[in-house]
N, C-alpha and C. Protein backbone atom coordinates (compact mmCIF):
# COMPACT_ATOMS: atom_id res chain seq x y z
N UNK A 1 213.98 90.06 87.25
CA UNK A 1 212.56 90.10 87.58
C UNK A 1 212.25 89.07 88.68
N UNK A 2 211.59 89.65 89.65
CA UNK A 2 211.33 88.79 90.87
C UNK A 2 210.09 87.74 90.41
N UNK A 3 210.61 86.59 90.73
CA UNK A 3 209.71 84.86 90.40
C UNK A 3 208.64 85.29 91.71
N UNK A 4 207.26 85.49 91.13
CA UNK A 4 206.04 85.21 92.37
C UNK A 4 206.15 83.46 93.11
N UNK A 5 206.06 84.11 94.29
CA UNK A 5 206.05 82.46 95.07
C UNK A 5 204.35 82.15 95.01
N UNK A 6 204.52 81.32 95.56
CA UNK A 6 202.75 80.41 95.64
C UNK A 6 201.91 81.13 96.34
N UNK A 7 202.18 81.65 97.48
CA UNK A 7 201.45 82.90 98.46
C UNK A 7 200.86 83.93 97.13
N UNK A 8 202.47 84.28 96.63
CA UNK A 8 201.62 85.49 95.50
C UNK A 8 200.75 85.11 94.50
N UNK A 9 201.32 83.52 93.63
CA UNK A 9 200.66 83.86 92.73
C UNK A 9 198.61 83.03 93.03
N UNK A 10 198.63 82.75 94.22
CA UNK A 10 197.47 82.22 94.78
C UNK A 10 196.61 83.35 95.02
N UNK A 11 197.23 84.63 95.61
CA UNK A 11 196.39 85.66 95.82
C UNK A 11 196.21 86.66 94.19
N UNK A 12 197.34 86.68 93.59
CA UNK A 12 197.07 87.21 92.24
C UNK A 12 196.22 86.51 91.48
N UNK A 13 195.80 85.22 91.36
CA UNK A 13 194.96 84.72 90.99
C UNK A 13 193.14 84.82 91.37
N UNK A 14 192.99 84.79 92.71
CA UNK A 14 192.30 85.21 93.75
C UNK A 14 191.64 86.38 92.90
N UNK A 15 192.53 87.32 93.29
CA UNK A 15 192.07 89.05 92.98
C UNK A 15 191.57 88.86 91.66
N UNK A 16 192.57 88.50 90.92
CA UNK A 16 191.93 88.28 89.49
C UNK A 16 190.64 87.76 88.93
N UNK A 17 189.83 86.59 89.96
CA UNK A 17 188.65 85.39 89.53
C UNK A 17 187.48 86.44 90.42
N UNK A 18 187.81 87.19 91.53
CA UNK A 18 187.47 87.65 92.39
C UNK A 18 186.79 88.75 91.81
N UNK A 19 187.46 89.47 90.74
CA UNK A 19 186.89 91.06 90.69
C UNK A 19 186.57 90.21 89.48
N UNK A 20 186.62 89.27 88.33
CA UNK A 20 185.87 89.14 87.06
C UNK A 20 185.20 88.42 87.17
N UNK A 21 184.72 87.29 87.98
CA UNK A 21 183.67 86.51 88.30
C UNK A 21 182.76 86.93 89.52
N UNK A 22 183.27 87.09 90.61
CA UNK A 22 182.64 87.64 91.78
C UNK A 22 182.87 86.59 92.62
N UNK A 23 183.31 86.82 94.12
CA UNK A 23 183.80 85.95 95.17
C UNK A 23 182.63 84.60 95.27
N UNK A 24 181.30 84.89 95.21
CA UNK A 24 181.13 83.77 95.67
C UNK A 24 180.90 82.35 94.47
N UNK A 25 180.47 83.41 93.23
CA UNK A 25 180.70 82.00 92.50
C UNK A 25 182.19 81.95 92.11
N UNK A 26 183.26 82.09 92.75
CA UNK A 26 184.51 81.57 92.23
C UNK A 26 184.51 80.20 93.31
N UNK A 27 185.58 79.26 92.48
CA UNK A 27 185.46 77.80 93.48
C UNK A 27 186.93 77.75 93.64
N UNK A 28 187.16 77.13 94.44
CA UNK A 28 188.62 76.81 95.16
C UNK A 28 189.78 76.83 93.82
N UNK A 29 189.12 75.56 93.39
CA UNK A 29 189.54 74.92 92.08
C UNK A 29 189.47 75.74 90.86
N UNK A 30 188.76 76.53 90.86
CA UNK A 30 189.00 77.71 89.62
C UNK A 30 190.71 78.33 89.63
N UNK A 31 190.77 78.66 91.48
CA UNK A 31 191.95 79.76 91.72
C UNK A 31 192.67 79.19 91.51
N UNK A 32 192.71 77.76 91.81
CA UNK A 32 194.38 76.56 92.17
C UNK A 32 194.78 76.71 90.30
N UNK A 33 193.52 76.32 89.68
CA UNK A 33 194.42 76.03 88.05
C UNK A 33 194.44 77.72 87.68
N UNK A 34 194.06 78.49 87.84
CA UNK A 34 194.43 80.19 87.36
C UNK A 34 195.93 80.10 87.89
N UNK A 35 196.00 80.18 89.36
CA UNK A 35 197.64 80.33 90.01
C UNK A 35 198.38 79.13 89.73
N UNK A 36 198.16 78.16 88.93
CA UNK A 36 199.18 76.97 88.45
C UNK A 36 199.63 76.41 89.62
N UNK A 37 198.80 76.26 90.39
CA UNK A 37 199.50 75.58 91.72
C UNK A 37 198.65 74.14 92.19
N UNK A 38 198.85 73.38 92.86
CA UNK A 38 198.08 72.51 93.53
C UNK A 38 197.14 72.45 94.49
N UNK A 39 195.81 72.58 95.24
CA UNK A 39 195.16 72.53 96.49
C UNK A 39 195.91 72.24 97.42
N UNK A 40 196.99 71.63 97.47
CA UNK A 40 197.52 71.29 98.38
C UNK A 40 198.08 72.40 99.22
N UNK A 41 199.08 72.79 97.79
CA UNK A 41 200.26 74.11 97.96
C UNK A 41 199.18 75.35 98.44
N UNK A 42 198.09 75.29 97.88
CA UNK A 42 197.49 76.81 98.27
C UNK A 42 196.91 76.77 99.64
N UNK A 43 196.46 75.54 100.61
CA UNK A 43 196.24 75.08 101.53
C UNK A 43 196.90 75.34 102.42
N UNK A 44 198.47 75.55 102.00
CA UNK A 44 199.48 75.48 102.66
C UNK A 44 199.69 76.89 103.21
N UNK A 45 199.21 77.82 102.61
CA UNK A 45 199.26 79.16 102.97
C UNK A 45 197.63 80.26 102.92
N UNK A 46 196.54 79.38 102.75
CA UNK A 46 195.51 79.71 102.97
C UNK A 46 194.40 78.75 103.07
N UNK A 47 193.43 78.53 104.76
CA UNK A 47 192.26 77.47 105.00
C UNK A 47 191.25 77.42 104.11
N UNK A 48 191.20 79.28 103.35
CA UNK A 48 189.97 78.87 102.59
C UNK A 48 189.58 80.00 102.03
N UNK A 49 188.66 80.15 101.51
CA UNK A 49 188.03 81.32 100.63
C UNK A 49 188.06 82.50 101.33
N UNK A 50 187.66 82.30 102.57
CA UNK A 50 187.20 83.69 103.69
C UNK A 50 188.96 83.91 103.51
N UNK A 51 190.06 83.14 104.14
CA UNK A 51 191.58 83.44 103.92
C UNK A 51 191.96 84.47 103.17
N UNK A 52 191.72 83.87 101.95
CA UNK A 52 192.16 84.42 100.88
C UNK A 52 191.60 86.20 100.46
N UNK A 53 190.08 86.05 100.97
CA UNK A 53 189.52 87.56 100.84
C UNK A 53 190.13 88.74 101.99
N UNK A 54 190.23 88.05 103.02
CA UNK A 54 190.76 88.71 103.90
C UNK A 54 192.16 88.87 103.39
N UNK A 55 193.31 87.88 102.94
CA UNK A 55 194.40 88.48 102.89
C UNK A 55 194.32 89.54 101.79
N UNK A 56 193.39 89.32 100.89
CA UNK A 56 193.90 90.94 99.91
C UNK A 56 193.06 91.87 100.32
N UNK A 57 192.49 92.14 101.69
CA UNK A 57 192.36 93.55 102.01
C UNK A 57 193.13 93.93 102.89
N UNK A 58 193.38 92.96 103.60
CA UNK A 58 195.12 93.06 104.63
C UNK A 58 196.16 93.27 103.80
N UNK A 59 195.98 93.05 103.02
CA UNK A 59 197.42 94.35 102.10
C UNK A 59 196.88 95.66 102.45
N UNK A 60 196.28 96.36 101.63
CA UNK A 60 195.66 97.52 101.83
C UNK A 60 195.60 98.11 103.15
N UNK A 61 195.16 97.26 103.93
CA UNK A 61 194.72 97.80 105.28
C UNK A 61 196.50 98.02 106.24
N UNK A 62 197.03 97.20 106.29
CA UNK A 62 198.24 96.95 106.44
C UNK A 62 199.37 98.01 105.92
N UNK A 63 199.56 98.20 104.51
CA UNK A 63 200.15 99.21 103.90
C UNK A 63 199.57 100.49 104.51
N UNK A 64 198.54 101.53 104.31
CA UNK A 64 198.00 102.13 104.66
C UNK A 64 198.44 102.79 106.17
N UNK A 65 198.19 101.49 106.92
CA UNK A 65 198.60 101.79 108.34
C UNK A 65 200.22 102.13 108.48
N UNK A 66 200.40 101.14 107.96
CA UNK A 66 202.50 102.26 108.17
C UNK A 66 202.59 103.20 107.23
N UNK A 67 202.15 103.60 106.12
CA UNK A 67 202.25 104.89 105.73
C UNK A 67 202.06 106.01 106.45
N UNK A 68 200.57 105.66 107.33
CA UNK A 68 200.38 106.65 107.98
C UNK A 68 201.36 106.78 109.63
N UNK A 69 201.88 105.98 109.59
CA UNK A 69 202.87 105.99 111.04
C UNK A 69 203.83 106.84 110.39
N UNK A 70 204.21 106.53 109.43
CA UNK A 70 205.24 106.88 108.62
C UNK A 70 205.45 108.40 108.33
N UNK A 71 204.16 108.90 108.19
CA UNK A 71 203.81 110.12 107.99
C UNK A 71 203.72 110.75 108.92
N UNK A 72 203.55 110.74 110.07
CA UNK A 72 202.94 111.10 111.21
C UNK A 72 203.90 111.27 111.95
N UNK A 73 205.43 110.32 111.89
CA UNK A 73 206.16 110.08 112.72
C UNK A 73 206.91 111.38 112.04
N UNK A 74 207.43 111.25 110.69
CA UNK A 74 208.23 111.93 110.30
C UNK A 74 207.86 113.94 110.57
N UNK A 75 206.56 113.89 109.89
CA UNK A 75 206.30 115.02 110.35
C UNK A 75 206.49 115.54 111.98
N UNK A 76 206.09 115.12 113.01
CA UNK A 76 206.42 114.89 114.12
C UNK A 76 208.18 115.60 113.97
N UNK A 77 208.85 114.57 114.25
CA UNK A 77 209.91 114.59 114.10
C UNK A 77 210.68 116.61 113.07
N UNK A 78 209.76 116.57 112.34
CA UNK A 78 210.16 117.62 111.62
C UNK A 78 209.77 119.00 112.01
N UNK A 79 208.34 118.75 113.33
CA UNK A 79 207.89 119.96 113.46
C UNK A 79 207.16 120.24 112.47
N UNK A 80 206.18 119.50 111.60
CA UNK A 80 205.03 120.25 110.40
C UNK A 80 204.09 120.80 110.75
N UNK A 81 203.54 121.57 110.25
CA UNK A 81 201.50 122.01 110.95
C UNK A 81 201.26 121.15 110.55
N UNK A 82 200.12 121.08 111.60
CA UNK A 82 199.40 119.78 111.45
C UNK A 82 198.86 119.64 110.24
N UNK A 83 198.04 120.61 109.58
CA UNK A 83 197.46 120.56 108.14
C UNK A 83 198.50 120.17 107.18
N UNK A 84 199.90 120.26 107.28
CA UNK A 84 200.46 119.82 106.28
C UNK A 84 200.89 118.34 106.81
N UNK A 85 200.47 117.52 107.43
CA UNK A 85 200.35 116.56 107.92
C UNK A 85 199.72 115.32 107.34
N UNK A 86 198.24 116.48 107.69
CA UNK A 86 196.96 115.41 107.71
C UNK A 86 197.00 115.71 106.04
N UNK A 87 197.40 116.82 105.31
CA UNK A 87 197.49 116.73 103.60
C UNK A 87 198.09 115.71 103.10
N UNK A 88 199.32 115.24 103.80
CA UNK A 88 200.30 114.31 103.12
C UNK A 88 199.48 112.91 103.98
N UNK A 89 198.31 112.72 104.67
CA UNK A 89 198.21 111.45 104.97
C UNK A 89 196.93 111.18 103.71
N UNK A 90 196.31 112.24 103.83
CA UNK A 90 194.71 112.05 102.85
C UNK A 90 195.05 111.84 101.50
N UNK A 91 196.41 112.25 100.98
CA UNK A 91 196.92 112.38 99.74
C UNK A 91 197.54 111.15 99.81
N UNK A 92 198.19 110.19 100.55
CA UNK A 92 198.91 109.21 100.72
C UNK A 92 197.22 107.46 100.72
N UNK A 93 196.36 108.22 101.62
CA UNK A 93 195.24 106.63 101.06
C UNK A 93 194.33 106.97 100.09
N UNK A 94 194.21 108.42 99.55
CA UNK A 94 193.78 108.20 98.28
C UNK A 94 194.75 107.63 96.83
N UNK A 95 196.04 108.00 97.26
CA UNK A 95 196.68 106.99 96.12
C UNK A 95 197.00 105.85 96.31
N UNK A 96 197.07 105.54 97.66
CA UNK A 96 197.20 104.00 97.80
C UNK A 96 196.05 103.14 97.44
N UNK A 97 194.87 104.06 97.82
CA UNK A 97 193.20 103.21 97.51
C UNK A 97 192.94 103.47 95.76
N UNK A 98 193.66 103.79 95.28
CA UNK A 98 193.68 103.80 93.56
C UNK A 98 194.88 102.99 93.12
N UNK A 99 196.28 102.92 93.49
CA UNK A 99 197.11 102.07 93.62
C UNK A 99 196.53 100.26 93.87
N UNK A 100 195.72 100.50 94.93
CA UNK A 100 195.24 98.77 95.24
C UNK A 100 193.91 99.30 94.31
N UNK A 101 193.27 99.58 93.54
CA UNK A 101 191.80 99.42 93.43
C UNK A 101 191.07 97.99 92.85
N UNK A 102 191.91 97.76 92.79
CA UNK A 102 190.78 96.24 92.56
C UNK A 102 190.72 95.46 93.44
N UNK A 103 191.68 95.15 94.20
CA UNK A 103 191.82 94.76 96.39
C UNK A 103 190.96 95.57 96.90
N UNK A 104 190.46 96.94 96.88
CA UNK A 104 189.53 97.63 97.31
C UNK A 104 187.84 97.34 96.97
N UNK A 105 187.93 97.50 95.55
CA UNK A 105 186.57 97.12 94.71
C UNK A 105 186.41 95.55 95.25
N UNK A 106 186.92 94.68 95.20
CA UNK A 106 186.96 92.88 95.54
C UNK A 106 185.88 93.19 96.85
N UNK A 107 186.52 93.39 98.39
CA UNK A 107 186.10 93.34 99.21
C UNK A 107 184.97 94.77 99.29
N UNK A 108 184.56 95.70 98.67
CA UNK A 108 183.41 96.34 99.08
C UNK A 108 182.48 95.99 98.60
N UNK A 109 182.65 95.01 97.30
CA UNK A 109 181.44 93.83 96.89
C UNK A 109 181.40 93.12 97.29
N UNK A 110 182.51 91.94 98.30
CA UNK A 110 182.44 90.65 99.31
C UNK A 110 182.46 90.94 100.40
N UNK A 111 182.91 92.29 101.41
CA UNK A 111 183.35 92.08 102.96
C UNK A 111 181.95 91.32 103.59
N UNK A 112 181.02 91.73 103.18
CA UNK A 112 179.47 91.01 104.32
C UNK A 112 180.10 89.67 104.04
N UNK A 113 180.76 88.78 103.14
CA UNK A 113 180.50 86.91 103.66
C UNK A 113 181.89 86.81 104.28
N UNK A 114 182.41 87.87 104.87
CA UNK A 114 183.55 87.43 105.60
C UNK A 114 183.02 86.67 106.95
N UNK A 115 183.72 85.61 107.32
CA UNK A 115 183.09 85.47 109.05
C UNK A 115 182.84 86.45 109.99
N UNK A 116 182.01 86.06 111.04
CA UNK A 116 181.99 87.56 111.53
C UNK A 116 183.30 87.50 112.77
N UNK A 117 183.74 87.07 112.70
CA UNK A 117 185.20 87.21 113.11
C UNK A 117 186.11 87.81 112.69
N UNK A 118 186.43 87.68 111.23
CA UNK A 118 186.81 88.32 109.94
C UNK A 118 186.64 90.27 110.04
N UNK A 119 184.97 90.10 110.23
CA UNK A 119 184.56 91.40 109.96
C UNK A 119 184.78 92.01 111.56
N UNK A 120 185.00 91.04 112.24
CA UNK A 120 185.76 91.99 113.49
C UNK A 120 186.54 92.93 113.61
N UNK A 121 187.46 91.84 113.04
CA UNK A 121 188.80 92.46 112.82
C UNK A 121 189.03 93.32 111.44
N UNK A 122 188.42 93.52 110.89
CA UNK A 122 188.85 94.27 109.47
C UNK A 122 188.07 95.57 110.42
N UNK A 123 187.05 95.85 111.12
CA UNK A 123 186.40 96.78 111.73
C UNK A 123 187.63 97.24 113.13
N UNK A 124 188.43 96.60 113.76
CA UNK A 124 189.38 97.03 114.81
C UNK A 124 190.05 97.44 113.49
N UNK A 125 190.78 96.77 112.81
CA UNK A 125 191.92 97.83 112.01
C UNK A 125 191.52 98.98 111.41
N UNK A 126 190.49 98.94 110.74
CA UNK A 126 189.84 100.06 110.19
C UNK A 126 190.01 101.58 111.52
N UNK A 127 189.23 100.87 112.52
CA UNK A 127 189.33 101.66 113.58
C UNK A 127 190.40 102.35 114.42
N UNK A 128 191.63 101.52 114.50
CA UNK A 128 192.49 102.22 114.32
C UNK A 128 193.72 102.98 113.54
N UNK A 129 193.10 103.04 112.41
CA UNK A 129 193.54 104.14 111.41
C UNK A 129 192.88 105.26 111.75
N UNK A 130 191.67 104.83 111.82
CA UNK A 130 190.93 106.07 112.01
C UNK A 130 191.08 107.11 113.07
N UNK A 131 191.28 106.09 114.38
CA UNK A 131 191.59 106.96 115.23
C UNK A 131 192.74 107.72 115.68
N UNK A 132 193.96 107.46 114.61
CA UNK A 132 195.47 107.89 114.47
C UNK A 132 194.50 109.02 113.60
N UNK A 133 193.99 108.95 112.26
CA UNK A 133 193.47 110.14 111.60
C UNK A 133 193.07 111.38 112.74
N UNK A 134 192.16 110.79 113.58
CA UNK A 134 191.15 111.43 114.39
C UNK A 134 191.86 112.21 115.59
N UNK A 135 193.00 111.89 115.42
CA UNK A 135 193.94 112.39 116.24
C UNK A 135 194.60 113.79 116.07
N UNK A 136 195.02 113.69 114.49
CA UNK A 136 195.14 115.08 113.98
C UNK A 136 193.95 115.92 113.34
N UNK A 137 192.66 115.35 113.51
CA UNK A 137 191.92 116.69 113.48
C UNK A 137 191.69 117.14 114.74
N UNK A 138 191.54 116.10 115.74
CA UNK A 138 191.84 116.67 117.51
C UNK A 138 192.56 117.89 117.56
N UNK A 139 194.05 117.45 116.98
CA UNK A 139 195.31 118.45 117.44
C UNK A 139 194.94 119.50 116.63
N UNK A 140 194.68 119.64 115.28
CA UNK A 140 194.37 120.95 114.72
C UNK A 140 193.24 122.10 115.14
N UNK A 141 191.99 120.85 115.67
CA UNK A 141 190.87 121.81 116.38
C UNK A 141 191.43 122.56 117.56
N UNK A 142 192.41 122.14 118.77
CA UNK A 142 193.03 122.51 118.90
C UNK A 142 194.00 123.43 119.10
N UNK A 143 194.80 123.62 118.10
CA UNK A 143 195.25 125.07 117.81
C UNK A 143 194.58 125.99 117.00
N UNK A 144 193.35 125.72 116.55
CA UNK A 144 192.61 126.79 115.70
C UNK A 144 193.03 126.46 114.76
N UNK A 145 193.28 125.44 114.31
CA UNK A 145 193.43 125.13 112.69
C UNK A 145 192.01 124.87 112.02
N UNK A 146 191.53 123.69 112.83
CA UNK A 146 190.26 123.35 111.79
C UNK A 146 189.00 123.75 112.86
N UNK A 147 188.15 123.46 111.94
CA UNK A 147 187.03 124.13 112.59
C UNK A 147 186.42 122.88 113.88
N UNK A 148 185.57 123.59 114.69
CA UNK A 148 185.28 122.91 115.92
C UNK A 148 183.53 122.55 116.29
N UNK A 149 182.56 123.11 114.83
CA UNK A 149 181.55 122.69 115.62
C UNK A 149 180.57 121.58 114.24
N UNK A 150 181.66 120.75 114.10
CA UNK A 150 181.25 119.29 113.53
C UNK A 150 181.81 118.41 114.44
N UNK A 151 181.30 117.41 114.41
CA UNK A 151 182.06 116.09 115.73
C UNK A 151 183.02 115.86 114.37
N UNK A 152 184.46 115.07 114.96
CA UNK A 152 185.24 114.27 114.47
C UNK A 152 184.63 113.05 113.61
N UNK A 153 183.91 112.91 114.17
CA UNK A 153 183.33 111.51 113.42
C UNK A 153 182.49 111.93 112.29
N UNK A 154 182.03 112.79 112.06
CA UNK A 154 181.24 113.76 111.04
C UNK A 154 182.21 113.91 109.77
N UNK A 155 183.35 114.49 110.18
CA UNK A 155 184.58 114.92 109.38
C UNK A 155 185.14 113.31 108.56
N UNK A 156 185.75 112.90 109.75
CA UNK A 156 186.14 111.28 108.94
C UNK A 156 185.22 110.44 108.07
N UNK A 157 184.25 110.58 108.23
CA UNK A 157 183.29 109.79 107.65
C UNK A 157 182.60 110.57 106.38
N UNK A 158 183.28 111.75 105.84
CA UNK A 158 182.68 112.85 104.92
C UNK A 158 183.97 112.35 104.17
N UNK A 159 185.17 112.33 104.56
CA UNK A 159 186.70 112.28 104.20
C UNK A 159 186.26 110.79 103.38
N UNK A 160 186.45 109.80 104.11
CA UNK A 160 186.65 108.18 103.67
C UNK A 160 185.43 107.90 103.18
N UNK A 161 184.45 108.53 102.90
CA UNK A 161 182.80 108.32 102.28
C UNK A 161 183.62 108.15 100.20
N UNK A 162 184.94 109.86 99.88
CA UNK A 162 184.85 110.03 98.52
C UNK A 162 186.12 108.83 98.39
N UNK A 163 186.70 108.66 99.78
CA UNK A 163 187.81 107.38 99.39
C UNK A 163 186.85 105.76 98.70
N UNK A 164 186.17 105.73 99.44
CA UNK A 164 185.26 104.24 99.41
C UNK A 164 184.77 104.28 98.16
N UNK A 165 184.39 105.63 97.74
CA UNK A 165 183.66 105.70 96.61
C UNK A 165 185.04 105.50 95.27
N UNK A 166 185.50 105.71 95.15
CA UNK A 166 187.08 105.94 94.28
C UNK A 166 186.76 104.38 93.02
N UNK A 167 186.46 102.93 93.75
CA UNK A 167 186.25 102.35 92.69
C UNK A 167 185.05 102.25 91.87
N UNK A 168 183.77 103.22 92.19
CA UNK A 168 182.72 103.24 91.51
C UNK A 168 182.94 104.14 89.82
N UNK A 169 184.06 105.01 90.41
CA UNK A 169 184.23 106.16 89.12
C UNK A 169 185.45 106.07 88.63
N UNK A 170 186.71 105.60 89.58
CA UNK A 170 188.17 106.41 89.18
C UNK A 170 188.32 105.02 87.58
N UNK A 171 189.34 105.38 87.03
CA UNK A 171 189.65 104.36 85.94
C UNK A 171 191.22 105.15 85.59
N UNK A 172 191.77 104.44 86.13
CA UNK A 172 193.74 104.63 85.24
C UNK A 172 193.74 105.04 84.07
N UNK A 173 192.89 104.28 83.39
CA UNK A 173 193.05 105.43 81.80
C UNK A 173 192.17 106.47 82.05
N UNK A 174 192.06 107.31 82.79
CA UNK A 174 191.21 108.23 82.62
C UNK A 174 192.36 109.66 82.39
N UNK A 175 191.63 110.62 82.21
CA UNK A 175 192.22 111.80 81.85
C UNK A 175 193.00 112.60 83.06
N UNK A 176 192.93 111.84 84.40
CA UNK A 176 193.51 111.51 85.54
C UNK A 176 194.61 111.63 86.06
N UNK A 177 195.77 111.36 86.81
CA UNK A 177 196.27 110.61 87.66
C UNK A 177 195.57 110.30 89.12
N UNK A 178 196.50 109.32 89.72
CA UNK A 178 196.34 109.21 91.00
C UNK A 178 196.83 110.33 91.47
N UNK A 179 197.90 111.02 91.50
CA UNK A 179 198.22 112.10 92.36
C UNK A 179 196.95 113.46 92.31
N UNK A 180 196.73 113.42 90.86
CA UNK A 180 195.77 114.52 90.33
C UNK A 180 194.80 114.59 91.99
N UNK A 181 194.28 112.93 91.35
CA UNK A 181 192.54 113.08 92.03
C UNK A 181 193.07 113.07 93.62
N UNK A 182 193.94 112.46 93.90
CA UNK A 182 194.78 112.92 95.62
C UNK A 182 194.59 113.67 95.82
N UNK A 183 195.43 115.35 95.31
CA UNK A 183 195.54 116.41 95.46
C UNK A 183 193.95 117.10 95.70
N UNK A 184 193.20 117.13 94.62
CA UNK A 184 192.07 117.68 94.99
C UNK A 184 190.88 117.58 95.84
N UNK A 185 190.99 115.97 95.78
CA UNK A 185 190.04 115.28 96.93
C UNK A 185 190.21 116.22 98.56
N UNK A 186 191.81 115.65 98.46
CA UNK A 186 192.52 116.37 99.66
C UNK A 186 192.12 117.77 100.16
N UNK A 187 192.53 118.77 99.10
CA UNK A 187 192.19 120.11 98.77
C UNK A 187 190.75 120.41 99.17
N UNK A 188 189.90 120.12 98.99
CA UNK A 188 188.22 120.27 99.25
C UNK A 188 188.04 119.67 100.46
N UNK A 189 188.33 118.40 100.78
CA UNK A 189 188.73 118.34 102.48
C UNK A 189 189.22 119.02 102.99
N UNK A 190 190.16 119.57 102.54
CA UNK A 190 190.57 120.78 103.83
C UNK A 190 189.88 122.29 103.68
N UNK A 191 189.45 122.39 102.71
CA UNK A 191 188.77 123.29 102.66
C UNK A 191 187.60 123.63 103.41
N UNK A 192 187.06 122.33 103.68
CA UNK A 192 185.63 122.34 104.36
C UNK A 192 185.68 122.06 105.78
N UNK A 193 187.02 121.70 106.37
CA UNK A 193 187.27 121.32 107.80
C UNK A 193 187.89 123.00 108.40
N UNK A 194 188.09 123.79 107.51
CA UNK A 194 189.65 124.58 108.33
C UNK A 194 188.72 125.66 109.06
N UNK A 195 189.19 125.93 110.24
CA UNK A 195 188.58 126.93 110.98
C UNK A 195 188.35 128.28 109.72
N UNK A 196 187.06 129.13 110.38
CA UNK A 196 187.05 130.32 109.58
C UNK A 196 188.12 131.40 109.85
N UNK A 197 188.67 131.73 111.00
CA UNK A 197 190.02 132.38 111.31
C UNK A 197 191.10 131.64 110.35
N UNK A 198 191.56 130.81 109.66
CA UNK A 198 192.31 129.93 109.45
C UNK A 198 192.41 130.00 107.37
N UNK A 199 190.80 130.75 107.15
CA UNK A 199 191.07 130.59 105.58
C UNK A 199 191.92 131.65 105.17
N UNK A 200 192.59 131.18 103.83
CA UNK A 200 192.83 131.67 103.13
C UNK A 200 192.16 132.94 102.33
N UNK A 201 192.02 134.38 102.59
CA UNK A 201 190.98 134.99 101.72
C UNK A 201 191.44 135.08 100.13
N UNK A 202 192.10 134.80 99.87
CA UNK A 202 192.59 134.33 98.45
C UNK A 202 192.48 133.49 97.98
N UNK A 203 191.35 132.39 99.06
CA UNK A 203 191.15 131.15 98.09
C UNK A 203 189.44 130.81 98.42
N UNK A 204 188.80 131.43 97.71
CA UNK A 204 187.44 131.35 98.38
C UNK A 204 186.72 130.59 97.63
């Protein structure tokens, strides 16, 4: 079993005081004795509160982004339709955004006291995910895959509206999986993007 170093167990602690107390009344000194470490040691790998919030959505945000390279590249590489593409990417951050959900839930109750430096940059990364997303509904409008008279930005923002929402309702013990609620989320997204030449009449 892998020993957490101080990085981890500073941010596992973090996440932990973070989602059961709430970021701003947690104090430095709460996290240092939760993660058994010293101010010093946690100093050593984070300046400060804003640090620490930002690094556990930079997991998420981070992971996310090479999945989707990952996905994108390989398909590529394989020759996929695009729809079976953009299925395996929408199916890939809805289980990752249930996979992290409490790194998710943390910061959609704290991102406003990030610096606004902070919220710069969590807004450029955000942005370019999006616009790797925005890329394959481009290419599908395109070839007549998906439909063409919603803007792109209409579509993404209908898509990542039921992702954002995921920690208000989803719960692991639920009658669930992550793959389950993937699959269908996914499924009704594409349902509502795909050109009308393009449906299925067997699936109405």
């Amino acid at each position: 079993m892998r020993t957490m170093n101080v990085q981890d167990q500073v941010l596992r602690a973090a996440l932990e005081l973070f989602s059961t107390r709430g970021y701003a009344t947690t104090s430095v000194q709460e996290i240092v004795v939760a993660a058994g470490v010293t101010k010093g040691a946690m100093y050593h790998y984070f300046a400060s509160k804003d640090d620490l919030l930002f690094a556990i959505y930079e997991r998420m945000l981070s992971l996310q982004k090479a999945r989707l390279d990952e996905i994108v590249a390989a398909g590529t590489e394989r020759g996929d339709a695009v729809e079976d593409v953009l299925r395996a990417v929408c199916e890939d951050v809805v289980t990752t955004s249930i996979e992290l959900l409490p790194e998710g839930t943390v910061f959609t109750r704290s991102q406003h006291m990030l610096t606004a430096e902070r919220q710069a940059e969590v807004k450029r990364r955000r942005r370019a995910y999006h616009d790797d997303f925005e890329s394959l509904l481009l290419r599908g409008t395109k070839e007549g895959v998906f439909r063409d008279d919603v803007p792109t930005a209409v579509l993404i923002a209908h898509f990542f509206s039921d992702v954002h929402y995921l920690p208000q309702w989803y719960s692991p013990t639920g009658p669930e999986t992550a793959a389950e609620v993937a699959g269908q989320l996914t499924e009704l997204f594409l349902r509502g993007i795909r050109a009308a030449a393009s449906q299925d009449p067997g699936k109405d």
